[in-house]
Protein backbone atom coordinates (compact mmCIF):
# COMPACT_ATOMS: atom_id res chain seq x y z
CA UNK A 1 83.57 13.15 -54.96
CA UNK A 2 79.79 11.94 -54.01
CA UNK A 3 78.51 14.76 -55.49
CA UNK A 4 80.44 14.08 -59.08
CA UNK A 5 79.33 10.56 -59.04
CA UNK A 6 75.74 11.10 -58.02
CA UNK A 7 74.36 11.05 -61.89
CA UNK A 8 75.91 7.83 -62.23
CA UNK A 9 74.46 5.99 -59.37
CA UNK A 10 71.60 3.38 -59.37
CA UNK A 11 68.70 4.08 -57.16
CA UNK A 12 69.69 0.86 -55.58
CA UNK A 13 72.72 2.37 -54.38
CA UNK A 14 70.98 5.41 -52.83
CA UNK A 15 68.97 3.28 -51.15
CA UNK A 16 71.69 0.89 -50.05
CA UNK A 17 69.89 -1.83 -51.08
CA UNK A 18 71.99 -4.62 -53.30
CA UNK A 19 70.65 -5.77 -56.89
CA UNK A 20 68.18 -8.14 -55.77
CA UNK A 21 66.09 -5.54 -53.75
CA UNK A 22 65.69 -4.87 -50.47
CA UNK A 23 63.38 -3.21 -47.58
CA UNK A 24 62.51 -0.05 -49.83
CA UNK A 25 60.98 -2.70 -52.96
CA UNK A 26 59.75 -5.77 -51.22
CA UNK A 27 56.61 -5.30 -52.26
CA UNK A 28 56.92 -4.81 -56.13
CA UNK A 29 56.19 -8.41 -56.66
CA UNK A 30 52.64 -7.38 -56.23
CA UNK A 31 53.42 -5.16 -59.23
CA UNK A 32 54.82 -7.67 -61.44
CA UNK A 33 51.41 -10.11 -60.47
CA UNK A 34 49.79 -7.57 -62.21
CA UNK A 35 51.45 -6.79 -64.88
CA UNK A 36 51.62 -10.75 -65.90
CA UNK A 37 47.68 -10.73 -65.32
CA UNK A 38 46.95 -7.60 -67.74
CA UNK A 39 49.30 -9.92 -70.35
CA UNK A 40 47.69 -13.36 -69.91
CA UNK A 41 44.01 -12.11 -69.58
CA UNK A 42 43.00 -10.11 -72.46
CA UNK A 43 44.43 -12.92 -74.63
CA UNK A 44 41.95 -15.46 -72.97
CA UNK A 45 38.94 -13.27 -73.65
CA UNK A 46 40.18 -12.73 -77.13
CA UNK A 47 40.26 -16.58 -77.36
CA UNK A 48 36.84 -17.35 -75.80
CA UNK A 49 33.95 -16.18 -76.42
CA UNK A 50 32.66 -13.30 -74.03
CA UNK A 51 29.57 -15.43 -72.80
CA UNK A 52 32.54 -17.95 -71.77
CA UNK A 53 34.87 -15.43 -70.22
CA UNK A 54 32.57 -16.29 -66.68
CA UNK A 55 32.98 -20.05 -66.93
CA UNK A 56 37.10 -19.50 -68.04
CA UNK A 57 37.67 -17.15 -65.00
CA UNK A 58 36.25 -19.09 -62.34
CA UNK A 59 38.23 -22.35 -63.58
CA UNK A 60 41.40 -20.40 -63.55
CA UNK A 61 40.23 -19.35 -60.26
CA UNK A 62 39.71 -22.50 -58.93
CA UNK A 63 42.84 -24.32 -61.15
CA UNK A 64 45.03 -21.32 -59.50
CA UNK A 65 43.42 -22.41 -55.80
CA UNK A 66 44.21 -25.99 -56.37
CA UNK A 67 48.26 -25.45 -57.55
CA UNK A 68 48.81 -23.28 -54.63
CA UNK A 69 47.55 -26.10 -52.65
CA UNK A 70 49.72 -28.60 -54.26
CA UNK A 71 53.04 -27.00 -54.73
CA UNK A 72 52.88 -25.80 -50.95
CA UNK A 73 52.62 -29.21 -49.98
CA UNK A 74 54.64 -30.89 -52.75
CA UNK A 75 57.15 -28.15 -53.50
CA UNK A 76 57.60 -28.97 -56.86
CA UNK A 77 58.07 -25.32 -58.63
CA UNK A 78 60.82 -24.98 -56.03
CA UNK A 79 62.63 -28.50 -57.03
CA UNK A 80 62.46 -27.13 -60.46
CA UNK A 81 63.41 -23.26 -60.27
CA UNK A 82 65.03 -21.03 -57.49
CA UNK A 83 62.47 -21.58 -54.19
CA UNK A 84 60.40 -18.35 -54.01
CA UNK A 85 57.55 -17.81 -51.63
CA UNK A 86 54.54 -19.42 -52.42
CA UNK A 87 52.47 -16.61 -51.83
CA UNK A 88 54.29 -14.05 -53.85
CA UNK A 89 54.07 -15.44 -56.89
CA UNK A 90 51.65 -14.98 -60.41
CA UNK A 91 50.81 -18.71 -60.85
CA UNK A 92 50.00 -19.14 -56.73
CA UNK A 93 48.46 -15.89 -56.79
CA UNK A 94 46.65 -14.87 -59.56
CA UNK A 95 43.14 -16.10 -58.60
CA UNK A 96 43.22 -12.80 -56.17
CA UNK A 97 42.70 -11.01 -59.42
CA UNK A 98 40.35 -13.41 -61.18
CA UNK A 99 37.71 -12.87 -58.32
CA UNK A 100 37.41 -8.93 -59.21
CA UNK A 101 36.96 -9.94 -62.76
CA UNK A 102 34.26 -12.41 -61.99
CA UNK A 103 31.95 -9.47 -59.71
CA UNK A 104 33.19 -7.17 -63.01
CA UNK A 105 31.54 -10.18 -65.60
CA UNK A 106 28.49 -11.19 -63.37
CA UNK A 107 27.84 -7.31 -61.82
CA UNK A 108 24.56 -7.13 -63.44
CA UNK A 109 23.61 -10.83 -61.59
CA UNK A 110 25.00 -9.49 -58.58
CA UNK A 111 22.45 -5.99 -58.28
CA UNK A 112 19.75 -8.09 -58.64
CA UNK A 113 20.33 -10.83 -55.98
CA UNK A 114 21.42 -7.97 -53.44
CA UNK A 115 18.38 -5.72 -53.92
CA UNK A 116 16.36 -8.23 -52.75
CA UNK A 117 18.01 -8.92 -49.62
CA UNK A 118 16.79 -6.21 -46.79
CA UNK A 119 20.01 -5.95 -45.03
CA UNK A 120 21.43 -2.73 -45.89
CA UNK A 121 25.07 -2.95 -44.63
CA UNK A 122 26.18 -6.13 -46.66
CA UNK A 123 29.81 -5.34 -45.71
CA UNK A 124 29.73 -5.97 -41.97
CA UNK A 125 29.69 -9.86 -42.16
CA UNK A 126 32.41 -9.87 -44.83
CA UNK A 127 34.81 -7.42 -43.33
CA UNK A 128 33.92 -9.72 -39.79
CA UNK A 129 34.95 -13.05 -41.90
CA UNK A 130 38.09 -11.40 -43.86
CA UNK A 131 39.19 -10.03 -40.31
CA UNK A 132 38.49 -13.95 -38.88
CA UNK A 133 40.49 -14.97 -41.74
CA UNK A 134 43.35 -12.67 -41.16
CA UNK A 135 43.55 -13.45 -37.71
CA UNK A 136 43.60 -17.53 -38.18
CA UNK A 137 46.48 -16.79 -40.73
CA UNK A 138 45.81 -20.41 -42.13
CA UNK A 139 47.35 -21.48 -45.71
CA UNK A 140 44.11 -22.83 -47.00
CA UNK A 141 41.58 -19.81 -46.36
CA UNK A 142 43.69 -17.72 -48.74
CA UNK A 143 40.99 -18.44 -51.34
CA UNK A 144 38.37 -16.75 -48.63
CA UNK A 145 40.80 -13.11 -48.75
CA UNK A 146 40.90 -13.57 -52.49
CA UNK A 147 37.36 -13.71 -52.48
CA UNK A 148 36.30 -11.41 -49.81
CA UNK A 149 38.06 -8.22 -50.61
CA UNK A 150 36.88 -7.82 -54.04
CA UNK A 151 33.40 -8.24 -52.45
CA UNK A 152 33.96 -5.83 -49.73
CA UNK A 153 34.72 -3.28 -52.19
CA UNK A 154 31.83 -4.04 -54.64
CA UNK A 155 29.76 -4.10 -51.18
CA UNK A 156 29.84 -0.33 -51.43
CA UNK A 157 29.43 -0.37 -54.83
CA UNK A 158 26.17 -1.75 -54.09
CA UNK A 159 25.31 0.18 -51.19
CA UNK A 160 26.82 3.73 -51.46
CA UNK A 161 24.82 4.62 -48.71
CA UNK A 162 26.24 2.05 -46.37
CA UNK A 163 28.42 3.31 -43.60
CA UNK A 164 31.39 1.97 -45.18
CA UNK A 165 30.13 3.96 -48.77
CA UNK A 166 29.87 7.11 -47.21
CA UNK A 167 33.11 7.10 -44.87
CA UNK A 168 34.97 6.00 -48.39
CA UNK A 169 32.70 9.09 -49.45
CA UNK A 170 34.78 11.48 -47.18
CA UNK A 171 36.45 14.00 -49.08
CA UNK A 172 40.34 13.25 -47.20
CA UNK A 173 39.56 9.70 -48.23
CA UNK A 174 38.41 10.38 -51.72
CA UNK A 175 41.73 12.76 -51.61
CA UNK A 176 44.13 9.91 -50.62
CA UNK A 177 42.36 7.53 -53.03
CA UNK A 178 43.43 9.91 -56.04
CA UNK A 179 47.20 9.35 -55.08
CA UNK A 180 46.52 5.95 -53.48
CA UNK A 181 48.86 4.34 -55.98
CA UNK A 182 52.11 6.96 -55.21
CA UNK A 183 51.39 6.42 -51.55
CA UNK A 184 51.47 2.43 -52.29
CA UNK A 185 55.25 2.59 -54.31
CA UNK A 186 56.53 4.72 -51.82
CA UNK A 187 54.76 3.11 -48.94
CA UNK A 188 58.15 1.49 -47.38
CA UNK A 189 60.17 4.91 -46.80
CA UNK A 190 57.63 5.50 -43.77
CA UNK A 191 57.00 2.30 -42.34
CA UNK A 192 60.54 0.79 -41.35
CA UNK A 193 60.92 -3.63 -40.23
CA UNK A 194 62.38 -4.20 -37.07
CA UNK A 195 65.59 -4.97 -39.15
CA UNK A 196 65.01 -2.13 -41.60
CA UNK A 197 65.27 0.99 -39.91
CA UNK A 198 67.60 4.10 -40.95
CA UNK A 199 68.72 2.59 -44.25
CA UNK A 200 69.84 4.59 -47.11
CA UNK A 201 69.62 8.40 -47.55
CA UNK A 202 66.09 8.28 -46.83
CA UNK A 203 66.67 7.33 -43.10
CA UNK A 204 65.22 10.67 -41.45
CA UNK A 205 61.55 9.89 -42.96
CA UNK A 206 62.11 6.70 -41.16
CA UNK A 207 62.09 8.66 -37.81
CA UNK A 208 59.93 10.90 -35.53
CA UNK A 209 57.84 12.49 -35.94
CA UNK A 210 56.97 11.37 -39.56
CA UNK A 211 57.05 7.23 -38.39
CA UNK A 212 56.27 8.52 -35.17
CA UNK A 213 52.63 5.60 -35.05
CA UNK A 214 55.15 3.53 -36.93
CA UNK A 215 57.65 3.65 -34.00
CA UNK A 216 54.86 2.88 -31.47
CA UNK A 217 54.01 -0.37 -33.64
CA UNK A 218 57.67 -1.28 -33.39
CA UNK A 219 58.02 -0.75 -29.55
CA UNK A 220 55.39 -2.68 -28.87
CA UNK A 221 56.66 -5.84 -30.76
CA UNK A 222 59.82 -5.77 -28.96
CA UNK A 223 58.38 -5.61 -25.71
CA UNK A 224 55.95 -8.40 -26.48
C-alpha cells in the first residue's frame, strides 16, 4: 500500500513534518530573506542613481538597524500580523545583506585604505570581535555580526596570503565551497535538536557513525 501511494506523497510527509515545516526546513527563512532582497534591491539601484546606490544602502542599513530595535521593544509588527521571530525576518534582517553590498560598492575605497595599513592578518581582530559578539549573545550587537562577517570574508579578499586566505585556499575547502550551497539545504538531515532526532525516513543519517560529532555535541548538553 506505501509503495502505491509513494508518488502521491508530499515531501512533508516523508519527512513527517506537518505543513508549516519542521526540523528538516527551519532554516529556509534564510532563503526567503534572500530571495525578497534580490527583488527589492535591483529596483532601488534602477531608481537611484549608481553614485547614490552607497548613500541608499547604508540608510537602509541603518533604517533596517533602527526597526529591529523598535519592534523588539515595542512589538508592533506582532500586534499587527501573526508574531514571528524578530530575527528571522526580511524587514529585521535585511541590513545583514546590505553590509556585503556596501564592501561590493566602496571595494575600490576599501584596497586603498588597507594597503596602507602594515598589519598583514586584518582578520584576526574581527574574527576575535564577531566571536566576542557571539559569545555576549546581546540583541543590540546584531548590527556588529551583520557587519563583521561580510568583512571577514572580504578580509581575505584583501589578503589572500593571510592565514585565513590560504587555509580557505586548501583544495578540500575549495572542494566543499563548490557544493557549499547543497550541503547548506540539506544541512539538517545530519545535525539532529535535542527534540529532533530519528524523524522521518531519513532517521539512520541522523545516527552513528554519520552524526557520530553531532551525537557528542548532544551528550554533552544533556549532561551540562
Amino acid at each position: 500500500r506505501d509503495l502505491h501511494s509513494f508518488p502521491t506523497r508530499r515531501s512533508s510527509d516523508l519527512l513527517e513534518v506537518d505543513g508549516q515545516g519542521g526540523w528538516y526546513t527551519a532554516h529556509f527563512w534564510t532563503l526567503a530573506m534572500e530571495e525578497h532582497f534580490y527583488l527589492i534591491w535591483p529596483m532601488l539601484l534602477l531608481a537611484v542613481k549608481p553614485k547614490r546606490a552607497g548613500k541608499v544602502a547604508f540608510l537602509l542599513a541603518m533604517a533596517v538597524f533602527a526597526w529591529r530595535v523598535l519592534d523588539s521593544r515595542f512589538e508592533w509588527f506582532g500586534s499587527i500580523f501573526s508574531p514571528v521571530n524578530v530575527l528571522s525576518r526580511t524587514d529585521t534582517m535585511m541590513d545583514a545583506l546590505l553590509w556585503g553590498c556596501l564592501a561590493a560598492i566602496y571595494f575600490p575605497e576599501i584596497v586603498r585604505f588597507t594597503k596602507r595599513i602594515p598589519f598583514s592578518q586584518l582578520w584576526l581582530p574581527i574574527l576575535a570581535t564577531l566571536l566576542v559578539v557571539e559569545k555576549l549573545h546581546t540583541p543590540g550587537l546584531i548590527v556588529l555580526h551583520a557587519v563583521l562577517m561580510p568583512a571577514l570574508v572580504l578580509s581575505t579578499v584583501l589578503q589572500p596570503a593571510s592565514w585565513l586566505g590560504r587555509l580557505l585556499e586548501w583544495r578540500p575547502l575549495r572542494w566543499l565551497g563548490t557544493i557549499s550551497y547543497s550541503l547548506y539545504l540539506w544541512q539538517m538531515l545530519f545535525l539532529p535538536g535535542l527534540e529532533s532526532m530519528g524523524h522521518g525516513v531519513f532517521r539512520y543519517l541522523q545516527q552513528p557513525p554519520v552524526n557520530r560529532s553531532e551525537e557528542r555535541r548532544v551528550g554533552k548538553e544533556c549532561r551540562s
